[in-house]
Protein backbone atom coordinates (compact mmCIF):
# COMPACT_ATOMS: atom_id res chain seq x y z
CA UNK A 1 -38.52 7.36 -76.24
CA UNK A 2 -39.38 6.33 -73.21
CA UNK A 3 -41.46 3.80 -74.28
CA UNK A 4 -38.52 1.82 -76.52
CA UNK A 5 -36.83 2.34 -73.35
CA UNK A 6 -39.37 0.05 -71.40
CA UNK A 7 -39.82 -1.99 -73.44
CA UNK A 8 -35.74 -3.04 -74.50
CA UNK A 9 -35.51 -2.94 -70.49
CA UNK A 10 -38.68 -5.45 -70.01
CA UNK A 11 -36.90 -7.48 -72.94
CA UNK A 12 -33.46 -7.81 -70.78
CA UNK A 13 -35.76 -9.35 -68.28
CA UNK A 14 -36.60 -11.77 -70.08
CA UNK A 15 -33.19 -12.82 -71.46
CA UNK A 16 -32.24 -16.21 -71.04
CA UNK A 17 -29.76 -16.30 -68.07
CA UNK A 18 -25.92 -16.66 -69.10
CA UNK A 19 -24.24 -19.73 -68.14
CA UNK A 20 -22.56 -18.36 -64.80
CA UNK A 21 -26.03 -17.46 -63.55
CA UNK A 22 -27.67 -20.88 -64.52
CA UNK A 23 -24.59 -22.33 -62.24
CA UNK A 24 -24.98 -20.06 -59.23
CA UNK A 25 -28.94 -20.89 -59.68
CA UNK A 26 -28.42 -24.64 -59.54
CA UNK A 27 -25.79 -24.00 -56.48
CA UNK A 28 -28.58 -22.64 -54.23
CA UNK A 29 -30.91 -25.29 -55.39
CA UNK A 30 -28.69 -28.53 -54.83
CA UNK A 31 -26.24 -27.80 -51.83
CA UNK A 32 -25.14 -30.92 -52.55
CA UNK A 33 -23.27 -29.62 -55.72
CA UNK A 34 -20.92 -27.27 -53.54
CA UNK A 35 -20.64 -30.15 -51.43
CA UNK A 36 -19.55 -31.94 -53.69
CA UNK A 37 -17.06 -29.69 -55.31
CA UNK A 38 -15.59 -28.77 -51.59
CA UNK A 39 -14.72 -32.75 -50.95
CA UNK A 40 -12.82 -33.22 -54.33
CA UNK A 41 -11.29 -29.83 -54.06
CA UNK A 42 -10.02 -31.02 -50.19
CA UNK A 43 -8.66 -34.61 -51.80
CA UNK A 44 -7.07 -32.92 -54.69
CA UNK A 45 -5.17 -30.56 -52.82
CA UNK A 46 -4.43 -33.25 -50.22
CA UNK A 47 -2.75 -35.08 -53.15
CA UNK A 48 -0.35 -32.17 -54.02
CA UNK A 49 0.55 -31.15 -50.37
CA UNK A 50 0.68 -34.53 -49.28
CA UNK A 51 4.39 -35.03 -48.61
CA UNK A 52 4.44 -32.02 -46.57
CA UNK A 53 1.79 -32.77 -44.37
CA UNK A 54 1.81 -36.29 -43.68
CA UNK A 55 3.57 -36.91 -40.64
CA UNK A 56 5.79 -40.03 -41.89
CA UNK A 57 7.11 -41.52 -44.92
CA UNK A 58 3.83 -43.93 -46.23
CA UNK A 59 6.37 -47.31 -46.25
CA UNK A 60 8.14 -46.70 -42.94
CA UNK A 61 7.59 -49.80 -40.85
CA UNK A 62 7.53 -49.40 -36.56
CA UNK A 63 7.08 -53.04 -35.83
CA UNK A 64 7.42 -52.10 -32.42
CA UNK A 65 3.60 -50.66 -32.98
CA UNK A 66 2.29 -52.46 -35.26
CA UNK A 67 -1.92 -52.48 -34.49
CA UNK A 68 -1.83 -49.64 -32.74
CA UNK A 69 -5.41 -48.47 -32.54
CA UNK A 70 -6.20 -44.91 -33.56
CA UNK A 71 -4.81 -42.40 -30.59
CA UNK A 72 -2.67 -39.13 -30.10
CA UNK A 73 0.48 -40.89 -31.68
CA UNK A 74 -1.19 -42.30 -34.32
CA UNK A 75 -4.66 -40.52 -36.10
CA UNK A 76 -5.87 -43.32 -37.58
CA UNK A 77 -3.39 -46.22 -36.19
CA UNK A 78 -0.79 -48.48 -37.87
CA UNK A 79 -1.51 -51.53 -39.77
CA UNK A 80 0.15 -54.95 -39.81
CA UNK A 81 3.61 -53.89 -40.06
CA UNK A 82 3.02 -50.59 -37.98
CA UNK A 83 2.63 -48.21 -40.77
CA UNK A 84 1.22 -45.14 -40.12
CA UNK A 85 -2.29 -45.51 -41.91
CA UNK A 86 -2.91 -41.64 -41.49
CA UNK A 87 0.38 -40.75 -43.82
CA UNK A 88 -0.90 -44.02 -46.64
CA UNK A 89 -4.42 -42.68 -46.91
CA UNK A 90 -2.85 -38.75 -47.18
CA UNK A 91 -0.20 -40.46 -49.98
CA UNK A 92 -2.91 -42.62 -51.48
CA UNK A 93 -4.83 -39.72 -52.93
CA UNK A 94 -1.41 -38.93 -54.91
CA UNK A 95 -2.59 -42.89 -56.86
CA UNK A 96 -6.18 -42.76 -56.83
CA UNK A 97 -7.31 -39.63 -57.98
CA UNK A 98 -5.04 -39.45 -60.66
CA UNK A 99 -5.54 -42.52 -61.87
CA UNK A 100 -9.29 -42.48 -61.98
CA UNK A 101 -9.14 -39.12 -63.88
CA UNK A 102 -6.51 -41.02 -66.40
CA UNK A 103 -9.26 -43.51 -67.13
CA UNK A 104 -11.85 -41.57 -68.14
CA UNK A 105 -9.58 -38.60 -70.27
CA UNK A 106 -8.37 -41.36 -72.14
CA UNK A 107 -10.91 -43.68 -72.54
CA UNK A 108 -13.64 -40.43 -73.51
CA UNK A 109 -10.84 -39.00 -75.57
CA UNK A 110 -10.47 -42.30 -77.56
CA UNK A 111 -14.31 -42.80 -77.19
CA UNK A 112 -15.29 -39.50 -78.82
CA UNK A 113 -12.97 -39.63 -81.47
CA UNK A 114 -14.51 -43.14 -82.20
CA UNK A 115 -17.74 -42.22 -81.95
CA UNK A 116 -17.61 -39.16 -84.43
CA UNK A 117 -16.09 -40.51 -86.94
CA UNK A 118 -18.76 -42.96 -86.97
CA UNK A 119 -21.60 -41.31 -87.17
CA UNK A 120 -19.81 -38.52 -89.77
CA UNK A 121 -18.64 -41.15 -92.07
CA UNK A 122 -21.71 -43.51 -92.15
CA UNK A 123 -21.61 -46.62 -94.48
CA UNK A 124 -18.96 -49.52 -93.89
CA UNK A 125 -16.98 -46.88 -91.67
CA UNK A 126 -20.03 -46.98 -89.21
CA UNK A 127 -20.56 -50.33 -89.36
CA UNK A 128 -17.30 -51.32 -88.65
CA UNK A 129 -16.62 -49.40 -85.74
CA UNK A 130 -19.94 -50.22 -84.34
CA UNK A 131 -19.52 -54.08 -84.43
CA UNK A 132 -16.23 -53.55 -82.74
CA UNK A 133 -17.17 -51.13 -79.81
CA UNK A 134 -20.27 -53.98 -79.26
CA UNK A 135 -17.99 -56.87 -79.08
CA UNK A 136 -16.00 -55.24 -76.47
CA UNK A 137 -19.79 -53.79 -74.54
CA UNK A 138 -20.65 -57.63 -74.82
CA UNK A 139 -18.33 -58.55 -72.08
CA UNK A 140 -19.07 -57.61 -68.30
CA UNK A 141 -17.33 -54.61 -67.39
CA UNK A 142 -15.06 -55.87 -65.15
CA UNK A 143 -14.40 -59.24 -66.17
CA UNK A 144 -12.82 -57.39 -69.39
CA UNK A 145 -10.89 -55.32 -67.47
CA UNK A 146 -9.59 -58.15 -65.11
CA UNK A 147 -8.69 -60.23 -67.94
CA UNK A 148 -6.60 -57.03 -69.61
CA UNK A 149 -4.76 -56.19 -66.13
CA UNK A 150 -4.15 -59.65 -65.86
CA UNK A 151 -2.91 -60.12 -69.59
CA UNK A 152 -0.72 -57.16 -69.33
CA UNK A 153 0.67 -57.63 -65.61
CA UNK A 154 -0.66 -55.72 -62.15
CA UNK A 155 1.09 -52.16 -62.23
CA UNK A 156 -0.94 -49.06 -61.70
CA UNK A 157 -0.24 -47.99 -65.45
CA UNK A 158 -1.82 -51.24 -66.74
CA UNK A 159 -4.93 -51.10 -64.35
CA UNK A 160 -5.70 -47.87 -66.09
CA UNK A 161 -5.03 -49.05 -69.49
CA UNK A 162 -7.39 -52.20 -68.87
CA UNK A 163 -10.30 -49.70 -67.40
CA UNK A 164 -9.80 -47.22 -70.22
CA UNK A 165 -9.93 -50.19 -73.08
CA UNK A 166 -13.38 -51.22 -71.47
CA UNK A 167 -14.58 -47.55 -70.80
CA UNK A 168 -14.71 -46.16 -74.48
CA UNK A 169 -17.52 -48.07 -76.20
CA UNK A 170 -20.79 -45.92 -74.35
CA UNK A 171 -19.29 -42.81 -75.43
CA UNK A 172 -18.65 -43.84 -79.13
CA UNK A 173 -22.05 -45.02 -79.00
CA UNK A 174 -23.61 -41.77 -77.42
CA UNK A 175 -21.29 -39.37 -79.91
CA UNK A 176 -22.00 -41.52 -82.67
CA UNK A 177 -26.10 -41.17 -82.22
CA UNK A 178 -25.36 -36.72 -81.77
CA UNK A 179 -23.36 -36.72 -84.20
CA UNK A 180 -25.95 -38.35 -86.71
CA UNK A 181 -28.59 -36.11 -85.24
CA UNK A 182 -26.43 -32.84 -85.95
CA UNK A 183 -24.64 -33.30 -89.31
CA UNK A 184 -28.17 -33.03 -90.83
CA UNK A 185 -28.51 -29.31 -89.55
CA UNK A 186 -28.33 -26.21 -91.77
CA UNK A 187 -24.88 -25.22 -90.22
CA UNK A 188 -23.38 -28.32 -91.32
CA UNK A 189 -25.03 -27.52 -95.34
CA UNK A 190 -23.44 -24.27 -94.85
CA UNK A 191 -20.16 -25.48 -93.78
CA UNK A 192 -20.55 -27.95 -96.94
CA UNK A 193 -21.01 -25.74 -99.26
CA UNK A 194 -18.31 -22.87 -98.68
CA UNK A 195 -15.75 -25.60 -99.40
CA UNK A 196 -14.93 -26.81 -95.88
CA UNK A 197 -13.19 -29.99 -95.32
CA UNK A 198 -14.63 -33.33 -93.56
CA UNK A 199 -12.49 -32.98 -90.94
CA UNK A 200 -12.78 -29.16 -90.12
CA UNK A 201 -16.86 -30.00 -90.32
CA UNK A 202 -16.63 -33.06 -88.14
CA UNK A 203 -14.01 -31.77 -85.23
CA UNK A 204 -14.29 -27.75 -85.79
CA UNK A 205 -18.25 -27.71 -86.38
CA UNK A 206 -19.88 -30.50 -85.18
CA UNK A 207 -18.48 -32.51 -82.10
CA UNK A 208 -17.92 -28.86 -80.46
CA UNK A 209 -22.02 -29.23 -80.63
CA UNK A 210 -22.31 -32.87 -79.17
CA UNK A 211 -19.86 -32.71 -76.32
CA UNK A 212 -21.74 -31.58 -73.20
CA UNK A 213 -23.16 -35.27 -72.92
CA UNK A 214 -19.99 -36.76 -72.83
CA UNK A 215 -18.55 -34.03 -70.92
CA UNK A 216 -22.00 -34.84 -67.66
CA UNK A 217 -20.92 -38.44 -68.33
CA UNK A 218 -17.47 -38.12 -67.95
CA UNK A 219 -18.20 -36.05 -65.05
CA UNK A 220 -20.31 -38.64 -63.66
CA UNK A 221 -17.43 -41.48 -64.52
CA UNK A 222 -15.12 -40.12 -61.93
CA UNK A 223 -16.23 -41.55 -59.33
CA UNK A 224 -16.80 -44.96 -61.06
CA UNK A 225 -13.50 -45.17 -62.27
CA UNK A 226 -12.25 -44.35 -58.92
CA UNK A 227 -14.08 -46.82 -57.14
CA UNK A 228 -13.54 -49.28 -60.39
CA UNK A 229 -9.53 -48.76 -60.16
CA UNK A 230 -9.92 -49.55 -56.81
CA UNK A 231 -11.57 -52.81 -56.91
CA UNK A 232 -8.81 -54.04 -59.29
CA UNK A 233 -6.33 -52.97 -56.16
CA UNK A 234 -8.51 -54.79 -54.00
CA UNK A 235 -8.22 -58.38 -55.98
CA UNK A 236 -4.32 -57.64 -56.35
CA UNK A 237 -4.44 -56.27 -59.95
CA UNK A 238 -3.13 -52.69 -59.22
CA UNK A 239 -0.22 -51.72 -57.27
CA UNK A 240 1.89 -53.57 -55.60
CA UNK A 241 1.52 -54.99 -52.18
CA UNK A 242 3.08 -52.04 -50.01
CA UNK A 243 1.44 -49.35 -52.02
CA UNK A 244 -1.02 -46.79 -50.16
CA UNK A 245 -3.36 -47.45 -52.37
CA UNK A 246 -6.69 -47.12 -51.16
CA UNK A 247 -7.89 -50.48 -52.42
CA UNK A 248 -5.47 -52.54 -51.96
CA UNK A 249 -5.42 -50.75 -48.04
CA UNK A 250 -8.84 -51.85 -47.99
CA UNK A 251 -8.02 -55.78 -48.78
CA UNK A 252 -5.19 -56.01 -46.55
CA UNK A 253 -7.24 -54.55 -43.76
CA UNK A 254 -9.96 -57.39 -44.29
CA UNK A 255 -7.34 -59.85 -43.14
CA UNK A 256 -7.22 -57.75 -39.87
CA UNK A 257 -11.56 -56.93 -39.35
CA UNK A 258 -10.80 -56.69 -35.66
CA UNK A 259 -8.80 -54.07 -36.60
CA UNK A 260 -11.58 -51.76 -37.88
CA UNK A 261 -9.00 -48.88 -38.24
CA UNK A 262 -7.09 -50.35 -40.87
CA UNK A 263 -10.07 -50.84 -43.13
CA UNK A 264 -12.25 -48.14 -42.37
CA UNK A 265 -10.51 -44.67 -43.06
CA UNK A 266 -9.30 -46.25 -46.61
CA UNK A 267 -12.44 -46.97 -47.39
CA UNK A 268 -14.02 -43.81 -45.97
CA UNK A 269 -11.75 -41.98 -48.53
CA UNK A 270 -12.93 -43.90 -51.34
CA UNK A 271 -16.32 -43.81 -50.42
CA UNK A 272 -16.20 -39.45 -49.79
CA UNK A 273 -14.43 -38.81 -53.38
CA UNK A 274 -17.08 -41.02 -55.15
CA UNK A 275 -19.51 -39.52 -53.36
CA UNK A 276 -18.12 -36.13 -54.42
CA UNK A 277 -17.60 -36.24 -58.48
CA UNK A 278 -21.28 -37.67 -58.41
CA UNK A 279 -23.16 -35.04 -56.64
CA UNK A 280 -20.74 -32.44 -59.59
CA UNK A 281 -21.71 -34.96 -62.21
CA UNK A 282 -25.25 -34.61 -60.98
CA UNK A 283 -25.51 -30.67 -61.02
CA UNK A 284 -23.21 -30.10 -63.81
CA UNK A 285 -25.73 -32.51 -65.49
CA UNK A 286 -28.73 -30.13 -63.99
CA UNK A 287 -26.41 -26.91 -66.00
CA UNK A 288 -25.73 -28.22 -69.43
CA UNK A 289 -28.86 -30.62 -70.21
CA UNK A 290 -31.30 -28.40 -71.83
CA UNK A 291 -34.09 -30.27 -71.27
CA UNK A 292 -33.84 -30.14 -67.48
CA UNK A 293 -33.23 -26.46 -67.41
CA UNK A 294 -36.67 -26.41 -69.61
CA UNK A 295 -35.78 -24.65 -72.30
C-alpha cells in the first residue's frame, strides 16, 4: 500500500505543470513580462480615469502661455496655442489604445475566419481566397493603408478600417496552414463520422486547436498597430488637427523642435505602450508555444 502510494505521489511530480504555473514560471524568468503588463495596465486605466484626473479640458487654449516649458503650473508645458500637453497626452490614451486594439480584433477576427475556411474547404475555395489575401500582402503595408485612409477620408474610424483591411492577410495565411495541418487528425475522423456538420468541425473542433498562434501574434500586433495608427496621425490621416492624439501631438510638435516638451512626452507615451504589449506578446509567446516550453 504504501508502495502505490509512492509511487502515484512520485507520478504527481512529474505531472506536467497546469497553465497558471507555466505563467508564474515564465514571470520569474522574464521580469520584463510583469513589466510589461504593469505599463499597459497604468495606460489603460489612465484612459478610463482620464477626465477625472487631468487637470484641464484637452482643447482649452491659454494663449496667454502658450510655450510654456514644463514647470509647477504646467507638468509637461503647453504647446502652440497654450494647451496643457499634460491633460492631451492623459486624454490621448482614451484614442490610441482603443484604436490600436480595434485594429487588430477586427482585422484577426476577419483574418481567422478567412483563413479557416480556407484551409477546411480546400479546392477553388482555397485558391480563391489565397490569391486575394496575396494581392492585398503584395502591397507595402503602409502605402495600402495610406491609400485606404486617404480613399475613405482622415477620421479616426477610417484610419482603423484602412489598418484592419491591410492587417488580415498573415493571419489567414497562418490559420489557413494549422488548419490544414489539423483537419487530418483522428479527432477531426471522429467528428466526421458521428454525423457532425462542416461548420461545427471547422469552428467548434478545429480552429479552437489553431488559435494560440494567432492569439501570440495578435498579442504581439498591439503595439504595431499602435505605433502604425499613429504614424497615419502623424502624416494627417487620423484625427483631426486639435485632437490629443499622440501622433498627430508628435507632428505638430516637430514644427516647434526647440520646444522639446511638446514632442517628447507624446512620443514617450507611444514609445512605453509599444514597448509594453511586446514584452506580453513576448512571454505570452514563451506560455502557449509548445515548442519553447520543450514539450
Amino acid at each position: 500500500m504504501s508502495s502505490i502510494s509512492s509511487i502515484s505521489s512520485s507520478t504527481r511530480e512529474f505531472e506536467s505543470p497546469s497553465r497558471a504555473q507555466q505563467a508564474r514560471y515564465h514571470l520569474r524568468r522574464n521580469p520584463l513580462v510583469a513589466l510589461g503588463i504593469i505599463i499597459a495596465a497604468l495606460w489603460i486605466l489612465i484612459a478610463f480615469v482620464a477626465p477625472a484626473i487631468a487637470p484641464v479640458e484637452p482643447l482649452k487654449q491659454d494663449l496667454a502661455n502658450r510655450l510654456q516649458p514644463p514647470g509647477d503650473q504646467f507638468l509637461m508645458g503647453t504647446d502652440e496655442l497654450g494647451r496643457d500637453i499634460y491633460s492631451r497626452v492623459l486624454w490621448g490614451a482614451r484614442i490610441t489604445i482603443p484604436a490600436g486594439l480595434a485594429v487588430i480584433v477586427i482585422g484577426s477576427t476577419f483574418g481567422v475566419i478567412i483563413g479557416a475556411i480556407a484551409g477546411y474547404a480546400g479546392y477553388l475555395m482555397d485558391e480563391t481566397l489565397m490569391r486575394l489575401t496575396e494581392l492585398f500582402m503584395a502591397f507595402p503595408f503602409i502605402i495600402l493603408a495610406m491609400a485606404v485612409t486617404a480613399a475613405l477620408g482622415p477620421d479616426i474610424e477610417n484610419a482603423v478600417i484602412a489598418l484592419a483591411v491591410v492587417w488580415w492577410p498573415r493571419y489567414a495565411r497562418i490559420l489557413r496552414g494549422l488548419v490544414l495541418e489539423v483537419k487530418a487528425q483522428e479527432y477531426v475522423e471522429a467528428a466526421h463520422s458521428v454525423g457532425a456538420s462542416g461548420f461545427y468541425i471547422l469552428f467548434r473542433t478545429i480552429t479552437p486547436n489553431c488559435i494560440a498562434p494567432a492569439v501570440i501574434l495578435a498579442t504581439l500586433d498591439i503595439g504595431t498597430a499602435i505605433l502604425s495608427f499613429a504614424a497615419l496621425s502623424f502624416i494627417g490621416l487620423g484625427p483631426e488637427p486639435s485632437s490629443p492624439e499622440w501622433g498627430r501631438m508628435v507632428s505638430i510638435g516637430i514644427d516647434f523642435f526647440d520646444q522639446w516638451w511638446m514632442w517628447l512626452f507624446p512620443g514617450l507615451a507611444i514609445a512605453s505602450l509599444v514597448m509594453a504589449f511586446n514584452f506580453i506578446g513576448d512571454g505570452l509567446r514563451d506560455i502557449l508555444d509548445p515548442r519553447l516550453r520543450g514539450e
